[in-house]
Protein backbone atom coordinates (compact mmCIF):
# COMPACT_ATOMS: atom_id res chain seq x y z
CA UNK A 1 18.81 -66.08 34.65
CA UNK A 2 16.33 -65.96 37.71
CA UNK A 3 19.39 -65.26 39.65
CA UNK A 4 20.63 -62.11 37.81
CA UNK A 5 17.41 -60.69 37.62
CA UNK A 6 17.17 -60.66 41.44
CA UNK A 7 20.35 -59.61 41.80
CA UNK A 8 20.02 -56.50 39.54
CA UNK A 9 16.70 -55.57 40.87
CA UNK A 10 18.65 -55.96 44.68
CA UNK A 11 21.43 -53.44 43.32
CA UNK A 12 18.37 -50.95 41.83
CA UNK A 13 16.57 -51.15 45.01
CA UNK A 14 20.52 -50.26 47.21
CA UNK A 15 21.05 -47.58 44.57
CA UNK A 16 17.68 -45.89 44.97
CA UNK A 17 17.75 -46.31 48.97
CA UNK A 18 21.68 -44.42 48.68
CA UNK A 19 20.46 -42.25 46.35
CA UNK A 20 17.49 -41.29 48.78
CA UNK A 21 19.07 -41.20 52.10
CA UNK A 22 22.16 -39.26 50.55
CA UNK A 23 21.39 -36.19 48.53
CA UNK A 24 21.09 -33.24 50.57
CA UNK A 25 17.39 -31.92 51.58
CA UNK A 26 16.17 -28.77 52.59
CA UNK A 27 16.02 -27.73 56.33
CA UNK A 28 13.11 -26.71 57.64
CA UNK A 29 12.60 -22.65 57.08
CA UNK A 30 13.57 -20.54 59.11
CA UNK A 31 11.37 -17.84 61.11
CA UNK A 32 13.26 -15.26 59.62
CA UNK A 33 12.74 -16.42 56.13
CA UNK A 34 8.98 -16.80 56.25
CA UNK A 35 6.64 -13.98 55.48
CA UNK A 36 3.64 -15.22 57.47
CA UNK A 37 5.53 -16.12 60.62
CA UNK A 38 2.98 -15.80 63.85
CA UNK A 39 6.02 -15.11 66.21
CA UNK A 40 4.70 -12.42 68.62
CA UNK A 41 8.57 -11.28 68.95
CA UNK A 42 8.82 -10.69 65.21
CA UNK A 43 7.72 -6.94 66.12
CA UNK A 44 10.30 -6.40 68.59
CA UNK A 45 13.06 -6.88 66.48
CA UNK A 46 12.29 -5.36 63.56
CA UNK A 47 13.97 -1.97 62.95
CA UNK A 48 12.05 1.38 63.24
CA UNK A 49 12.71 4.06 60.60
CA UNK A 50 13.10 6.89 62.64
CA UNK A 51 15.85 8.88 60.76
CA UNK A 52 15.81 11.46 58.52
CA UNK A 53 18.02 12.92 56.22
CA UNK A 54 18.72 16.80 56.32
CA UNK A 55 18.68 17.62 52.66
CA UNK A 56 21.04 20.60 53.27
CA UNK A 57 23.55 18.45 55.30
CA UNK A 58 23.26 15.06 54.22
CA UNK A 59 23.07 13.86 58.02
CA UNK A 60 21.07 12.11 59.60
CA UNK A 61 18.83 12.92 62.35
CA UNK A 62 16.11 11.04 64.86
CA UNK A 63 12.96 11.81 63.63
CA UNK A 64 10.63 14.70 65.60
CA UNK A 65 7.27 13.36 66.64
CA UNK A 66 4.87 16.74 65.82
């Protein structure tokens, strides 16, 4: 009896250390995806809303600095 005890308490412990190592976790997040990233570059790469549609022609056109 001693001897099945250990042995299923063995298997629980494998099980739980396959389950663990196994299942998929999440990667770390990338810059991209987080809000409060401090990357001085962030700036740089963001796009600029500089066009502006004519209302008469539907195009689009850079936008004057006045």
């Amino acid at each position: 009896m001693t001897r099945i005890l250990f042995f299923l308490i063995l298997i629980g412990i494998a099980v739980w250390y396959y389950r663990r190592w196994t299942t998929p976790r999440p990667t770390t997040r990338r810059p991209a995806q987080d809000p409060h990233s401090t990357d001085p570059y962030r700036t740089r790469r963001e796009a600029v809303t500089t066009l502006v549609k004519d209302p008469k022609t539907g195009e689009y056109r850079v936008e004057k600095e006045d």
